[in-house]
N, C-alpha and C. Protein backbone atom coordinates (compact mmCIF):
# COMPACT_ATOMS: atom_id res chain seq x y z
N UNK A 1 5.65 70.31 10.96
CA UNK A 1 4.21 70.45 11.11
C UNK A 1 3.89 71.92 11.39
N UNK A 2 2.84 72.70 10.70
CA UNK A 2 2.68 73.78 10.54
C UNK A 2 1.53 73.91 12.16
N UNK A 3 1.36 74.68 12.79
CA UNK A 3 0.62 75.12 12.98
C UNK A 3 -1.07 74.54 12.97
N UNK A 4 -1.50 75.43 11.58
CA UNK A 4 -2.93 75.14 11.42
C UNK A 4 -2.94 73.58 11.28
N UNK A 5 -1.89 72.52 10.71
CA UNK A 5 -1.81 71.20 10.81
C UNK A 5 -2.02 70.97 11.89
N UNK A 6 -1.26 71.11 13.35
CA UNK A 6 -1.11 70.89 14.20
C UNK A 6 -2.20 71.09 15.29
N UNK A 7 -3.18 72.06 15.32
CA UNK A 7 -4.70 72.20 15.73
C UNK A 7 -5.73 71.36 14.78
N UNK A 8 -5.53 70.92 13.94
CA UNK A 8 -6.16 69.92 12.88
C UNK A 8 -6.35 68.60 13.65
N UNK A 9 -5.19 68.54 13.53
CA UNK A 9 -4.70 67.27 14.24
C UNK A 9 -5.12 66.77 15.48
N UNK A 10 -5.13 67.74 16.17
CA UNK A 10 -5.77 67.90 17.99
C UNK A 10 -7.30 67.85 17.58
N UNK A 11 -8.12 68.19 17.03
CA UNK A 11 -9.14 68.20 17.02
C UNK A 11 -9.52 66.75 16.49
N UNK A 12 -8.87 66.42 15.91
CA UNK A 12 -9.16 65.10 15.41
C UNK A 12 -8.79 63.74 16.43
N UNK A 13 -7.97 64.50 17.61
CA UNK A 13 -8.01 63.34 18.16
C UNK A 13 -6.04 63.23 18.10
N UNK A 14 -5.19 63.51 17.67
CA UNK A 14 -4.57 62.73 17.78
C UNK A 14 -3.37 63.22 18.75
N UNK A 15 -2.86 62.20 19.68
CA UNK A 15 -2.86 62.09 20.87
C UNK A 15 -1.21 63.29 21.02
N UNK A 16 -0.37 63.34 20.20
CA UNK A 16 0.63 63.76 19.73
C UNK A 16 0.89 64.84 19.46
N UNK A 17 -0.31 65.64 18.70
CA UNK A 17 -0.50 66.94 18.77
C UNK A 17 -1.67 67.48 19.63
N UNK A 18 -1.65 67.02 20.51
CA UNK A 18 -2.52 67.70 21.87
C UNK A 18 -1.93 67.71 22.83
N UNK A 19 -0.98 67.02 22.88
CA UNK A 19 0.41 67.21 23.91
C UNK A 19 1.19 68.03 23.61
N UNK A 20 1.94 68.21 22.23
CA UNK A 20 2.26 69.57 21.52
C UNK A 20 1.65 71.16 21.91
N UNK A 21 0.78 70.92 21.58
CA UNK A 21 -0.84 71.90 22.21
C UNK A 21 -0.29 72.64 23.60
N UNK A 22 -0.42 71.60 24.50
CA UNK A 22 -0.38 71.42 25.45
C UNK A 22 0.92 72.12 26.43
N UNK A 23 1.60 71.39 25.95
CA UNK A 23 3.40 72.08 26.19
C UNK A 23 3.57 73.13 25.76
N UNK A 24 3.23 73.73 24.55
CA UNK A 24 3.44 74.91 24.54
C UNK A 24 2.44 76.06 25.53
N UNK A 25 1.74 75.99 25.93
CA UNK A 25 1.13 76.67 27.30
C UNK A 25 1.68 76.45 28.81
N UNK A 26 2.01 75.38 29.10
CA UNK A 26 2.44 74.87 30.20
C UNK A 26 3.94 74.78 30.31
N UNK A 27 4.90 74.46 29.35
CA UNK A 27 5.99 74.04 29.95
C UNK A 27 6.83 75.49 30.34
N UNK A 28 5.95 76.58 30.51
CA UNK A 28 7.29 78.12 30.76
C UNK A 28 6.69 77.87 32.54
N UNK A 29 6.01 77.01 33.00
CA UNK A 29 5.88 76.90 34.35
C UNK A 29 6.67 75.53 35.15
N UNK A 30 7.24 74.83 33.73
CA UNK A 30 7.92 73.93 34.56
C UNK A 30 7.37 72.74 34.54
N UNK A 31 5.88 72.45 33.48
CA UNK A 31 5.33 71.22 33.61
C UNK A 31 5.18 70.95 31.77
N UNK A 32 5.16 69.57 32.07
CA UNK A 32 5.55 68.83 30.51
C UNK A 32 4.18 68.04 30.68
N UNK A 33 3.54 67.97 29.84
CA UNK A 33 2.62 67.46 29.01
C UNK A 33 2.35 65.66 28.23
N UNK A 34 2.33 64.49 28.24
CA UNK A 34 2.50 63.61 27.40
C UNK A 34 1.30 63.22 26.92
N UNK A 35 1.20 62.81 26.08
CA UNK A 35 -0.59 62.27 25.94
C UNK A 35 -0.97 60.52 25.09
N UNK A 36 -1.68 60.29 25.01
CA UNK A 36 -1.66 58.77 24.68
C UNK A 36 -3.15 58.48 24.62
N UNK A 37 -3.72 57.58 23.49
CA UNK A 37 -5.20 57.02 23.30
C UNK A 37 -4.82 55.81 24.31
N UNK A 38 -6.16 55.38 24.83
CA UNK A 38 -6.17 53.53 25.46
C UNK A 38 -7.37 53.64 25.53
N UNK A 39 -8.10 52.57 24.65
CA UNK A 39 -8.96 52.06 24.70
C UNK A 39 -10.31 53.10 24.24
N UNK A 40 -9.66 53.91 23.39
CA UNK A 40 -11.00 55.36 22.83
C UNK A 40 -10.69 56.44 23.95
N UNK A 41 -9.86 56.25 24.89
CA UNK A 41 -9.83 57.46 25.75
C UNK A 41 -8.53 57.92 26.02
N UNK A 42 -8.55 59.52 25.81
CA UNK A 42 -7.20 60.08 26.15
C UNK A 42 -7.09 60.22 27.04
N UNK A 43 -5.60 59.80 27.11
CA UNK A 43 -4.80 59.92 28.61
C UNK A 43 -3.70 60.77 28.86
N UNK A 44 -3.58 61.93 29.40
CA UNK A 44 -2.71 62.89 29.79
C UNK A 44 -2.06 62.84 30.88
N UNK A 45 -0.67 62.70 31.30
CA UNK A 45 0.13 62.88 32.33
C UNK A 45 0.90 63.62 32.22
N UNK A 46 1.09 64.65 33.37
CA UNK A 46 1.59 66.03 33.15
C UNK A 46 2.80 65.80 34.44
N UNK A 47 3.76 66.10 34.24
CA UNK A 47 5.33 66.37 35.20
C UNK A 47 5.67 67.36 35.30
N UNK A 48 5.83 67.42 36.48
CA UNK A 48 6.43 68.74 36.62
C UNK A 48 7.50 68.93 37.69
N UNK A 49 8.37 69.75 38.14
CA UNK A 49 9.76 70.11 38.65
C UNK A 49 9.46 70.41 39.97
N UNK A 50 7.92 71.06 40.25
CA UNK A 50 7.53 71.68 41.73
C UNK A 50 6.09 71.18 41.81
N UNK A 51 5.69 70.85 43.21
CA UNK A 51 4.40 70.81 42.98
C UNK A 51 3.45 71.79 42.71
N UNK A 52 1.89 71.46 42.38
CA UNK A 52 1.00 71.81 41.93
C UNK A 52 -0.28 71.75 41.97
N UNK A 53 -1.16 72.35 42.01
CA UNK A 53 -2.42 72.03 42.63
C UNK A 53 -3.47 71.18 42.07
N UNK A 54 -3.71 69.96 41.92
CA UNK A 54 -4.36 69.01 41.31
C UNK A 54 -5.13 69.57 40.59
N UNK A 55 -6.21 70.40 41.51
CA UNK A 55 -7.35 70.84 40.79
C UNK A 55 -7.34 72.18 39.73
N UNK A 56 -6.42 72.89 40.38
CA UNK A 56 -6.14 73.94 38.80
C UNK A 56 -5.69 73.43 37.58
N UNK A 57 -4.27 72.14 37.74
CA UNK A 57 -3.66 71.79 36.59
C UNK A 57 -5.08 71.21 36.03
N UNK A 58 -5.89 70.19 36.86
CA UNK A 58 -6.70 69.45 35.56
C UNK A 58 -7.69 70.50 35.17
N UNK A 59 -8.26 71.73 36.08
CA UNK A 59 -9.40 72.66 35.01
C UNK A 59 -8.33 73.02 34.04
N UNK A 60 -7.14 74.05 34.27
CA UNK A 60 -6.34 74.37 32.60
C UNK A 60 -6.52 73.40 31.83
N UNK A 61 -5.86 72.26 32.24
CA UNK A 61 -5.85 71.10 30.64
C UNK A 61 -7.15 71.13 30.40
N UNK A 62 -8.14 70.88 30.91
CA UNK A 62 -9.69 70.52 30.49
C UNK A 62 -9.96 71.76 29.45
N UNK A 63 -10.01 72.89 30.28
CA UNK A 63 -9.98 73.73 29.39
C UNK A 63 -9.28 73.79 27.98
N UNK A 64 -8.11 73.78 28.06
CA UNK A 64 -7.26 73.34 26.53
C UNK A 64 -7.84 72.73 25.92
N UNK A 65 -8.32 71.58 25.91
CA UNK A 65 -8.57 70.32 25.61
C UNK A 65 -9.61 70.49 24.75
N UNK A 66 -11.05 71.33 25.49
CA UNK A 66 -12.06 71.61 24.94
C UNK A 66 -12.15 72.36 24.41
């Protein structure tokens, strides 16, 4: 998957390449990314090795996201 596919894809929704997206920003800090539709709504759970501050990790992803 190229790239410009791969932001295609995220914009469209699909749950697989927005976790892709995703990991590549986040995981050089140690946190992994998964993502998943249920029920029309995405669901993101993020792991990580150390803790982290609730409220920064979810503004970054939000930010990504949007």
């Amino acid at each position: 998957m190229t790239q410009p596919n791969i932001l295609e894809l995220a914009k469209q929704g699909d749950a697989k390449a927005i976790a892709l997206l995703l990991n590549r920003q986040i995981q050089s800090k140690g946190i992994t990314a998964a993502a998943s539709l249920k029920d029309g709504c995405l669901q993101v759970m993020l792991e990580a090795t150390e803790a982290h501050s609730k409220q920064a990790l979810a503004g970054g992803v939000g930010k990504s996201i949007a």
